[in-house]
C-alpha atoms as a PDB file:
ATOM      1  CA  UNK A   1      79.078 128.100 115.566  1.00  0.00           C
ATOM      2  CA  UNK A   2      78.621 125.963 112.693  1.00  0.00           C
ATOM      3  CA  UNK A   3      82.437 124.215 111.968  1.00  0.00           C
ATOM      4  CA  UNK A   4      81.754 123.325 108.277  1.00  0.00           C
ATOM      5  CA  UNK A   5      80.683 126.766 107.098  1.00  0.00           C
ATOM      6  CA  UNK A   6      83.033 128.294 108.880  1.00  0.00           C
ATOM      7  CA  UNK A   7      85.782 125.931 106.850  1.00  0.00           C
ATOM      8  CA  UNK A   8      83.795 126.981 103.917  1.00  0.00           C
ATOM      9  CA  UNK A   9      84.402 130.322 104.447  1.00  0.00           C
ATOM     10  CA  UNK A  10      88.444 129.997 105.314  1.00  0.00           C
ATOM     11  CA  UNK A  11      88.575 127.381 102.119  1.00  0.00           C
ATOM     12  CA  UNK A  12      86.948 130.736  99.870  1.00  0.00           C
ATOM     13  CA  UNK A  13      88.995 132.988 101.399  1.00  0.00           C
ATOM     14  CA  UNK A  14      92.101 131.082 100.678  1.00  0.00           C
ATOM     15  CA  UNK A  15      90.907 130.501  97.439  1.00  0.00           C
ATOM     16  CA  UNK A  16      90.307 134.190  96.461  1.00  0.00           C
ATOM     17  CA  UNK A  17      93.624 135.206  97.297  1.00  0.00           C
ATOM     18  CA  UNK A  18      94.968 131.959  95.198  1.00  0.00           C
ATOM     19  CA  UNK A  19      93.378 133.564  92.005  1.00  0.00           C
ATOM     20  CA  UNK A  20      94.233 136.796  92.432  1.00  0.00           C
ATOM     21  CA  UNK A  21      97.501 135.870  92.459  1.00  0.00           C
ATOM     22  CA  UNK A  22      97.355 133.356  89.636  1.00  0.00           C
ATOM     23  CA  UNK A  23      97.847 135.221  86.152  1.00  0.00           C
ATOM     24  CA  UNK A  24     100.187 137.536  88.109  1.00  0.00           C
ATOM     25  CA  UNK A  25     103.823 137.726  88.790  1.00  0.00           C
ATOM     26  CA  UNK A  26     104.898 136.993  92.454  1.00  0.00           C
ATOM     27  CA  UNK A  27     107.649 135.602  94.509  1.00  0.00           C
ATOM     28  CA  UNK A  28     108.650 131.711  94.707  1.00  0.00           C
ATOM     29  CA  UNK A  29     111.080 130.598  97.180  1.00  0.00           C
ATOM     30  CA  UNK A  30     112.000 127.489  98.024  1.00  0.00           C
ATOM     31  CA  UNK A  31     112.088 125.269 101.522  1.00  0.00           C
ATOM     32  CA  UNK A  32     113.502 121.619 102.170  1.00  0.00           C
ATOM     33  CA  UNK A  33     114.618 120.797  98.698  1.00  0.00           C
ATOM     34  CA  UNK A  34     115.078 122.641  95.627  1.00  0.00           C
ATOM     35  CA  UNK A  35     111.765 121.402  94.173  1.00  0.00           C
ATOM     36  CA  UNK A  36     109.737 122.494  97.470  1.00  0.00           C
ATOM     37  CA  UNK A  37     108.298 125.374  96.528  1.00  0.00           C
ATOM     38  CA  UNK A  38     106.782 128.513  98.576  1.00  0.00           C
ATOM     39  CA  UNK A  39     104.708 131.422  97.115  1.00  0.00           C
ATOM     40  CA  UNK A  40     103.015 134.769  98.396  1.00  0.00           C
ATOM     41  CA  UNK A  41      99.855 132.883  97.788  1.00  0.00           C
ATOM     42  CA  UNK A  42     100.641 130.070  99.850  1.00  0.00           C
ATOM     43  CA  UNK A  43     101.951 132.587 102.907  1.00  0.00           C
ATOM     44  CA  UNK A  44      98.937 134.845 102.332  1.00  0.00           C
ATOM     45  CA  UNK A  45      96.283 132.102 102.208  1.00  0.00           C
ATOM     46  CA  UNK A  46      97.545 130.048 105.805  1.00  0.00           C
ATOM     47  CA  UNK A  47      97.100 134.150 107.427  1.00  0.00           C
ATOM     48  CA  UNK A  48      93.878 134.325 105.771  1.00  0.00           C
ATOM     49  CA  UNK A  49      92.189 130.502 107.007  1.00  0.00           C
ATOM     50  CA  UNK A  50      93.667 130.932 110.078  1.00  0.00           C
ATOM     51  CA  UNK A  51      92.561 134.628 111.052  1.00  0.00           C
ATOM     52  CA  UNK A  52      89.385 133.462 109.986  1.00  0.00           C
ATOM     53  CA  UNK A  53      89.260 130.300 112.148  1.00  0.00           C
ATOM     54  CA  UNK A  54      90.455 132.319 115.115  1.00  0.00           C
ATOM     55  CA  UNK A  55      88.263 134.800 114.772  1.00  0.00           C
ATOM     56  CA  UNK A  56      85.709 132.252 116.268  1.00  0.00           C
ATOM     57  CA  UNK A  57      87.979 129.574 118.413  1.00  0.00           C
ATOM     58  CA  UNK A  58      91.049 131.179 119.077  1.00  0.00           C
ATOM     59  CA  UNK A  59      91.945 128.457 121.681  1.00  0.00           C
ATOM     60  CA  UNK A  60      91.839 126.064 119.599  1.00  0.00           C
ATOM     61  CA  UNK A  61      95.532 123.761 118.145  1.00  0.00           C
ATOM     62  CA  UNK A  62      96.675 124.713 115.044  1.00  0.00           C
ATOM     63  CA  UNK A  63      98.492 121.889 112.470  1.00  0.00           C
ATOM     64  CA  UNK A  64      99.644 123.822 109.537  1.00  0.00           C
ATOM     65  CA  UNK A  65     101.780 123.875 106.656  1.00  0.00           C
ATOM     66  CA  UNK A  66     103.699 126.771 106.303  1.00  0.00           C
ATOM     67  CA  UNK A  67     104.036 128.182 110.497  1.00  0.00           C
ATOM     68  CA  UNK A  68     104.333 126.509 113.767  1.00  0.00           C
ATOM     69  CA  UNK A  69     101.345 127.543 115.772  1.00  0.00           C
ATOM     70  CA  UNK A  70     101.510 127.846 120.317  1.00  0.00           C
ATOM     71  CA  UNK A  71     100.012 124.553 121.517  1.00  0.00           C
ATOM     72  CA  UNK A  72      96.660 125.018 123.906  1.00  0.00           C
ATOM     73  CA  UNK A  73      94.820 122.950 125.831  1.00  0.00           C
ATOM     74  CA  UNK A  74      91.847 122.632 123.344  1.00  0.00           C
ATOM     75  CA  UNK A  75      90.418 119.334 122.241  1.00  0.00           C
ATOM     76  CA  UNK A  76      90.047 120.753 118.838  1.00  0.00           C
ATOM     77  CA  UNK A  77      93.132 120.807 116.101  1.00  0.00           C
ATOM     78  CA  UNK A  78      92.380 122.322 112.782  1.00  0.00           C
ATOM     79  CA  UNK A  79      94.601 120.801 110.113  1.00  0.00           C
ATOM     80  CA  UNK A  80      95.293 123.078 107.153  1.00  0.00           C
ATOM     81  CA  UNK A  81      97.325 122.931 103.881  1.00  0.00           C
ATOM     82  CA  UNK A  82      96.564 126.868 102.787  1.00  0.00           C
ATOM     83  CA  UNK A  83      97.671 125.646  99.274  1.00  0.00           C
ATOM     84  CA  UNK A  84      98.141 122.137  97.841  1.00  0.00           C
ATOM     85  CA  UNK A  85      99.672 121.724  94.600  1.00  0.00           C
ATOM     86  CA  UNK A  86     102.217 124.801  95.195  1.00  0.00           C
ATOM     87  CA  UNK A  87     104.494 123.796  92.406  1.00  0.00           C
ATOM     88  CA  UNK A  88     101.444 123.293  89.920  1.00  0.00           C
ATOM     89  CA  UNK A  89     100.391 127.118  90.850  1.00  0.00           C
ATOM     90  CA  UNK A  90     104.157 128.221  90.393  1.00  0.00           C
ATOM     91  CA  UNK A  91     103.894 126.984  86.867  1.00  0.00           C
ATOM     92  CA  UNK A  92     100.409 128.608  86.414  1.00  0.00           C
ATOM     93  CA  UNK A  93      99.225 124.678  85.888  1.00  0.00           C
ATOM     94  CA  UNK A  94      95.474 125.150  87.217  1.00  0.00           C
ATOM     95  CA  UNK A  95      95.412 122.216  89.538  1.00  0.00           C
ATOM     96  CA  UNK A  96      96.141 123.121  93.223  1.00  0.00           C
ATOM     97  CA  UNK A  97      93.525 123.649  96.584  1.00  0.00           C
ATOM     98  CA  UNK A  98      93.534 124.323 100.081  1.00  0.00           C
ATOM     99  CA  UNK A  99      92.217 121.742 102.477  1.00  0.00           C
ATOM    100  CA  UNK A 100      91.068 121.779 106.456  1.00  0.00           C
ATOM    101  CA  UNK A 101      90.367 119.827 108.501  1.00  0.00           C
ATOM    102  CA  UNK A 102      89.256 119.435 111.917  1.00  0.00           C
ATOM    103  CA  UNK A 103      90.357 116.724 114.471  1.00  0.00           C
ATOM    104  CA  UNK A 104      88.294 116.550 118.077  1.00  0.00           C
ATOM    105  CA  UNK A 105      91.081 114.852 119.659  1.00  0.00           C
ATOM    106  CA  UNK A 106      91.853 111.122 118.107  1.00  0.00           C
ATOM    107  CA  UNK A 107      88.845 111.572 115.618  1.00  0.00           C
ATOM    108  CA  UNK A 108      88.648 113.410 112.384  1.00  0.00           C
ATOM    109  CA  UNK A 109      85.215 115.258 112.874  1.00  0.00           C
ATOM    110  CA  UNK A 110      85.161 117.402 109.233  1.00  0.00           C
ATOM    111  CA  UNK A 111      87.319 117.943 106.073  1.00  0.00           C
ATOM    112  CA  UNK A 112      86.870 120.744 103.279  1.00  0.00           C
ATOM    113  CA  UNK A 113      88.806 121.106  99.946  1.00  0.00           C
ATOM    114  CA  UNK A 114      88.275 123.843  97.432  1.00  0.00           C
ATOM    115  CA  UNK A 115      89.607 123.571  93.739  1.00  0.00           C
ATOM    116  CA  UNK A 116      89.085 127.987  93.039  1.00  0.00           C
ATOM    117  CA  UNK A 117      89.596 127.115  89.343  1.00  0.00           C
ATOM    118  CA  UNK A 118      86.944 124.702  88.806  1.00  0.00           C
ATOM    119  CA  UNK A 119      85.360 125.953  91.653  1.00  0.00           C
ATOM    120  CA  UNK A 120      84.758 122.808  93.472  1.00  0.00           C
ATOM    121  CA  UNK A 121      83.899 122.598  96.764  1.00  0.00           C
ATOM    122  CA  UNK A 122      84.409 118.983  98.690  1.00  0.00           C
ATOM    123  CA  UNK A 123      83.791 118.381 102.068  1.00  0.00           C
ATOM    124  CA  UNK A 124      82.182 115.638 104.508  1.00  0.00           C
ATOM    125  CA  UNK A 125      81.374 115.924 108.373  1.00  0.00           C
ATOM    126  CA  UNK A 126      81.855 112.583 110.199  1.00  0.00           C
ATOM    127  CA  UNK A 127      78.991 110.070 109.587  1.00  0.00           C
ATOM    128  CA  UNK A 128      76.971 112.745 107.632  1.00  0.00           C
ATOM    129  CA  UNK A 129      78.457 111.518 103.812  1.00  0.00           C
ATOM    130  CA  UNK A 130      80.444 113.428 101.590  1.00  0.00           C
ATOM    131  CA  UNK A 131      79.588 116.271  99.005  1.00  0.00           C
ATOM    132  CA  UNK A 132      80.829 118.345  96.249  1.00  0.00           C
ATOM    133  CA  UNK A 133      78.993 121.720  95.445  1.00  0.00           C
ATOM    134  CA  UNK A 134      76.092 119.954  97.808  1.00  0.00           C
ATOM    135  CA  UNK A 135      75.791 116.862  95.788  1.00  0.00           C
ATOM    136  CA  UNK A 136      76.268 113.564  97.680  1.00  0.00           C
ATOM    137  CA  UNK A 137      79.487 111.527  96.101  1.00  0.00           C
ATOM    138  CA  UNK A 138      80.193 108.370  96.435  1.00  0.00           C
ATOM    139  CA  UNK A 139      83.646 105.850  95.073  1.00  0.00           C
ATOM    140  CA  UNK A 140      83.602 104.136  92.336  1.00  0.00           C
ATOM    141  CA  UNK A 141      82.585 100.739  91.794  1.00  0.00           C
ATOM    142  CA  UNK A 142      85.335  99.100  89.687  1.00  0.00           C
ATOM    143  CA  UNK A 143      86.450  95.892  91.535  1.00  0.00           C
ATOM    144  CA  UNK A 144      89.573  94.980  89.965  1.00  0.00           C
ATOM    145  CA  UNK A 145      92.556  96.342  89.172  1.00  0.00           C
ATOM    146  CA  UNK A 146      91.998  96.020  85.524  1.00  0.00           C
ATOM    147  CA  UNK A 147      90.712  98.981  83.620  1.00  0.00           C
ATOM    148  CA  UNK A 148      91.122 100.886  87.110  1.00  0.00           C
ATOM    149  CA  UNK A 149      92.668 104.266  86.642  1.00  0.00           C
ATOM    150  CA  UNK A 150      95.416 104.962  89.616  1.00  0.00           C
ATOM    151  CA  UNK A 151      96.741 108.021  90.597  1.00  0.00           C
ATOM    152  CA  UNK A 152      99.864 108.555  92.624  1.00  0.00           C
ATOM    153  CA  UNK A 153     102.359 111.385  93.566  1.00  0.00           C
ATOM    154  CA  UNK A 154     106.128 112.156  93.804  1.00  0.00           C
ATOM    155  CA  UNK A 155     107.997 113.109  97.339  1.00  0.00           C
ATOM    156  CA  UNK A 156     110.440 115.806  96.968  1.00  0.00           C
ATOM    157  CA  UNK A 157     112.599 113.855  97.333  1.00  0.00           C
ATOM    158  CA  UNK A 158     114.556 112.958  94.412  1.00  0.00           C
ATOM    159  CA  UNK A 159     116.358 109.388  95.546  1.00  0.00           C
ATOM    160  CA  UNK A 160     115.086 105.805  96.628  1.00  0.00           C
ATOM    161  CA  UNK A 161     111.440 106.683  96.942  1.00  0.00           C
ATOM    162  CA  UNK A 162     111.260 108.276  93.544  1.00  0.00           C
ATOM    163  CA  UNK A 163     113.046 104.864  92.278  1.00  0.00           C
ATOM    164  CA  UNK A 164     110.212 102.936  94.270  1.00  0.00           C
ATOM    165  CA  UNK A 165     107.322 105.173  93.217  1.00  0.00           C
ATOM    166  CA  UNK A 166     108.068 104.411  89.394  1.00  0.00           C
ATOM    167  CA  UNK A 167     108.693 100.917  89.900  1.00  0.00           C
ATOM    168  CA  UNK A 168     105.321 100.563  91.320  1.00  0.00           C
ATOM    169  CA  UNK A 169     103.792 102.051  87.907  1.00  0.00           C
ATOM    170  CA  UNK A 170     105.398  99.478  86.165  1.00  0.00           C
ATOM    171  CA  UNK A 171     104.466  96.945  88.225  1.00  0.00           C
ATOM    172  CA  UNK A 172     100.537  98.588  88.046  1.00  0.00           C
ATOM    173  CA  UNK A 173     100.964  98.803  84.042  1.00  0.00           C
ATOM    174  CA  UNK A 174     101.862  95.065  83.629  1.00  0.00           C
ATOM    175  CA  UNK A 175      98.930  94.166  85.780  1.00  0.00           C
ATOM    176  CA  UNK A 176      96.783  95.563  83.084  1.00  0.00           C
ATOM    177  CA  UNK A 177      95.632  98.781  84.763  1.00  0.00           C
ATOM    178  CA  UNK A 178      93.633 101.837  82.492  1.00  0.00           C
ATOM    179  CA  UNK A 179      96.383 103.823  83.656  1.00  0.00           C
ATOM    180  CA  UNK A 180      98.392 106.322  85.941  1.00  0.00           C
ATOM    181  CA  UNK A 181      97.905 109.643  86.535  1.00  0.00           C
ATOM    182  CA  UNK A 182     100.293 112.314  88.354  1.00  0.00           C
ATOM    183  CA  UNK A 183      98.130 115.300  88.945  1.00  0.00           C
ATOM    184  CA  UNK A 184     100.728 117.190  91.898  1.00  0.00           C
ATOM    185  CA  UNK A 185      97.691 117.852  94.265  1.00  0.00           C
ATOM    186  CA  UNK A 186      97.559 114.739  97.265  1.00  0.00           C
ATOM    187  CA  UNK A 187      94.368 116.418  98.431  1.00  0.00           C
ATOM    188  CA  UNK A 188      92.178 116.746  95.089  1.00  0.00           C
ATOM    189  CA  UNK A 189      93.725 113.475  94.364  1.00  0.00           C
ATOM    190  CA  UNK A 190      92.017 112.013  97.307  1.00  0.00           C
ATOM    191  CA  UNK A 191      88.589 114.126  96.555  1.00  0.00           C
ATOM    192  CA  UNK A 192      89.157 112.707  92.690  1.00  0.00           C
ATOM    193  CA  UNK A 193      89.171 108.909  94.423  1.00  0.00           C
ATOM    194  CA  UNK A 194      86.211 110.102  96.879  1.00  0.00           C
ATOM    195  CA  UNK A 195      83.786 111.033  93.592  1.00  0.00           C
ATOM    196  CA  UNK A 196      84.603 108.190  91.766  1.00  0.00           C
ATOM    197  CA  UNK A 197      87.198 110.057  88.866  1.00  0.00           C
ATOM    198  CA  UNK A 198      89.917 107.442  89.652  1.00  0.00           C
ATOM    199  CA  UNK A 199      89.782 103.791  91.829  1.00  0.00           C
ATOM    200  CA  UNK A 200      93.018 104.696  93.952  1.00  0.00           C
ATOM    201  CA  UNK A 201      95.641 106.814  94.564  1.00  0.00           C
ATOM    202  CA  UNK A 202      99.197 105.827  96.639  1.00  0.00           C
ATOM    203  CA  UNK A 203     102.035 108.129  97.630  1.00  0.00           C
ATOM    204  CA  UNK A 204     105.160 108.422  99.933  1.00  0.00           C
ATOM    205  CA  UNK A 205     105.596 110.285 103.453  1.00  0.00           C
ATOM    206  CA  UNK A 206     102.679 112.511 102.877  1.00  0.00           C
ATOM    207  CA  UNK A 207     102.410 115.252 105.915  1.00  0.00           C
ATOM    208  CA  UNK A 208      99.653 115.436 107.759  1.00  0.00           C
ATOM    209  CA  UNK A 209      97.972 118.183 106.062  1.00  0.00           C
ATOM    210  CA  UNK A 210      98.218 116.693 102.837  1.00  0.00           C
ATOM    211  CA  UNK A 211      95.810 114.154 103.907  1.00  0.00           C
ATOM    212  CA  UNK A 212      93.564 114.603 106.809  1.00  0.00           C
ATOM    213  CA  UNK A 213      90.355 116.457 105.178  1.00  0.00           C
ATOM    214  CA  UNK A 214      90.770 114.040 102.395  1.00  0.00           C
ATOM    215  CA  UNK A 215      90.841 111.353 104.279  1.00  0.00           C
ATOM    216  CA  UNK A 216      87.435 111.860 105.877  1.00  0.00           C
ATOM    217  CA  UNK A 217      86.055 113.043 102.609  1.00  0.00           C
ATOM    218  CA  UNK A 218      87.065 109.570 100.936  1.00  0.00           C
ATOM    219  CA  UNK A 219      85.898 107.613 104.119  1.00  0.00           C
ATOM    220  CA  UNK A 220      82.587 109.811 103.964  1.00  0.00           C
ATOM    221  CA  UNK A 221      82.233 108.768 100.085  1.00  0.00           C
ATOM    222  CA  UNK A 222      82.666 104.678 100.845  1.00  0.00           C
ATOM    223  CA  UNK A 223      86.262 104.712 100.567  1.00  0.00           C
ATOM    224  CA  UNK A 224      88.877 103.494 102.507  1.00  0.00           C
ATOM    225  CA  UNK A 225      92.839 104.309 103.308  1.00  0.00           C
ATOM    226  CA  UNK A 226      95.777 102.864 104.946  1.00  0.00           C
ATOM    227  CA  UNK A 227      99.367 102.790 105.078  1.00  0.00           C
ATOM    228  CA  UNK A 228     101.661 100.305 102.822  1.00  0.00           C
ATOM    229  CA  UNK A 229     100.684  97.945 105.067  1.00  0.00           C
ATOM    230  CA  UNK A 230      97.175  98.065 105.437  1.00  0.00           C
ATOM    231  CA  UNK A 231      97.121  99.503 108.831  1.00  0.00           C
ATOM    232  CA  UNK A 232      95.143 102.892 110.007  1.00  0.00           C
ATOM    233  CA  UNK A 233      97.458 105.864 109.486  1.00  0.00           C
ATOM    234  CA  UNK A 234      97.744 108.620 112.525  1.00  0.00           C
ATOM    235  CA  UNK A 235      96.483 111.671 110.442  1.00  0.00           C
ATOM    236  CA  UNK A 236      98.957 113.817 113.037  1.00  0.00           C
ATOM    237  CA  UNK A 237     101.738 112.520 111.746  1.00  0.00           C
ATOM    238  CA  UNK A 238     103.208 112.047 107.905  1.00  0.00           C
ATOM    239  CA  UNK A 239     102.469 108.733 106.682  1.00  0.00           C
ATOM    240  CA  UNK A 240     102.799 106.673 103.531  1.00  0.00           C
ATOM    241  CA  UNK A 241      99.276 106.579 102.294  1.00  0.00           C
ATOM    242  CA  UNK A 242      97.170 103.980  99.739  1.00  0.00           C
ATOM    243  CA  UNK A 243      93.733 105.172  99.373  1.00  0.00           C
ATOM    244  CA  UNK A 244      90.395 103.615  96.657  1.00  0.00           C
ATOM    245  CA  UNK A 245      87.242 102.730  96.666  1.00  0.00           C
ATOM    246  CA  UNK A 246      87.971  99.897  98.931  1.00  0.00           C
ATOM    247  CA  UNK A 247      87.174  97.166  96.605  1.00  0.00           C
ATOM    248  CA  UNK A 248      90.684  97.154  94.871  1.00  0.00           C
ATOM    249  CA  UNK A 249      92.542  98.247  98.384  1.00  0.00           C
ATOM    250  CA  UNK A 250      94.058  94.986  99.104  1.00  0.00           C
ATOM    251  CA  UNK A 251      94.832  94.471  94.761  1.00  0.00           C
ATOM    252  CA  UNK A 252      97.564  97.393  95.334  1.00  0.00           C
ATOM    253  CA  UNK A 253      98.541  96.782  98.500  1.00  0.00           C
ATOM    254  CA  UNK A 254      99.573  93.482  97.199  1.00  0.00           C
ATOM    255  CA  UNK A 255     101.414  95.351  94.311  1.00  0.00           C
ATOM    256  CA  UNK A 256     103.287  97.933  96.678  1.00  0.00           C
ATOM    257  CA  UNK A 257     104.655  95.405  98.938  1.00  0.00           C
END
């Protein structure tokens, strides 16, 4: 079986039922916080990616965002955020995805992302590059901070790392930056970085599904990501993340610390 078309297909799936349900009325609930949203759409779209991916492997782990999955023995852990950008679709703002990816143990081996409005189709398999719609992408090649557009996003959360989150864009403003962008989506945000539409992106306690197919797709594309401090982030676990083209990495680093 070929892994990356059968993440296409899941990704498609997903992103079918995301439209349907788009210029409709449906149920939102919410989770942790009063601002963490959950729709039909994002239920519906998990049941769909992972029915599909079972349908081929169904020993393999499961790392998802809205269910707990049994643990097995496999090697393989598919890594899935059914819909990213959940309170962008709630407010019928046309920016939201689903991304999976697929670990082989300690090693991220593929990552897929489809954008159903634009229809946009990311992905990258380890050491083969990265693509959208089947043309090769690559970071940009800005090399300072100056002029560099940044993009970053908000935790739930509404206390000390909101506070932190908007210092830092002050701090990236007075450095002379072209600007900041907020777009609600970690994983297009990452794919945005990956194809050269912005030099960086930073954000607090991401989950791991936020981040692991972009992750590889940014790597894939020339970029590179770390935590705060510059060190390699376990994709299995949340993590504060600051992601670019890798020649301004250490420019905000400096500025988050």
């Amino acid at each position: 079986m070929n892994y990356i078309n059968l993440a296409f297909r899941a990704a498609r799936a997903a992103g079918e039922i995301q439209l349907k349900y788009f210029n409709s009325e449906f149920k939102i609930e919410t989770k942790s916080t009063a601002f963490d949203l959950v729709t039909v759409a994002d239920l519906e779209s998990e049941a769909a990616i992972i029915e599909i991916i079972k349908s081929e492997f169904p020993d393999h782990n499961f790392l998802a965002e809205e269910k707990k999955y049994p643990e097995t023995d496999s090697d393989y852990t598919w890594i899935i955020d059914p819909l990213d950008g959940t309170n962008n679709f709630a407010c019928k703002l046309p920016i939201f995805c689903s991304s999976i990816a697929l670990a082989y143990k300690s090693d991220l081996v593929l990552g897929v992302i489809y954008d159903p409005t634009r229809d946009e189709l990311f992905y990258a398999e380890k050491g083969k590059g990265a693509f959208l719609n089947g043309k090769a992408i690559n970071v940009s090649g800005q090399k300072t901070l100056k002029n560099s557009l940044l993009i970053t996003g908000f935790y739930y959360d509404r206390g000390q790392d909101m506070k932190d989150t908007l210092a830092n864009i002050e701090t990236f403003f007075e450095a002379g930056i072209l600007g900041v962008r907020r777009l609600g989506s970690a994983a297009l945000d990452l794919c945005f970085v990956a194809c050269g539409r912005a030099s960086g992106f930073w954000e607090f306690r991401l989950s791991p599904w936020d981040y692991a197919a972009g992750k590889l797709i940014l790597e894939e594309a020339g970029g590179f990501l770390t935590d705060k401090r510059g060190l390699p982030v376990d994709f299995y676990q949340p993590s504060y993340i600051v992601a670019s083209n890798g020649l301004i990495q250490d420019d905000i680093l400096k500025k988050l610390r």
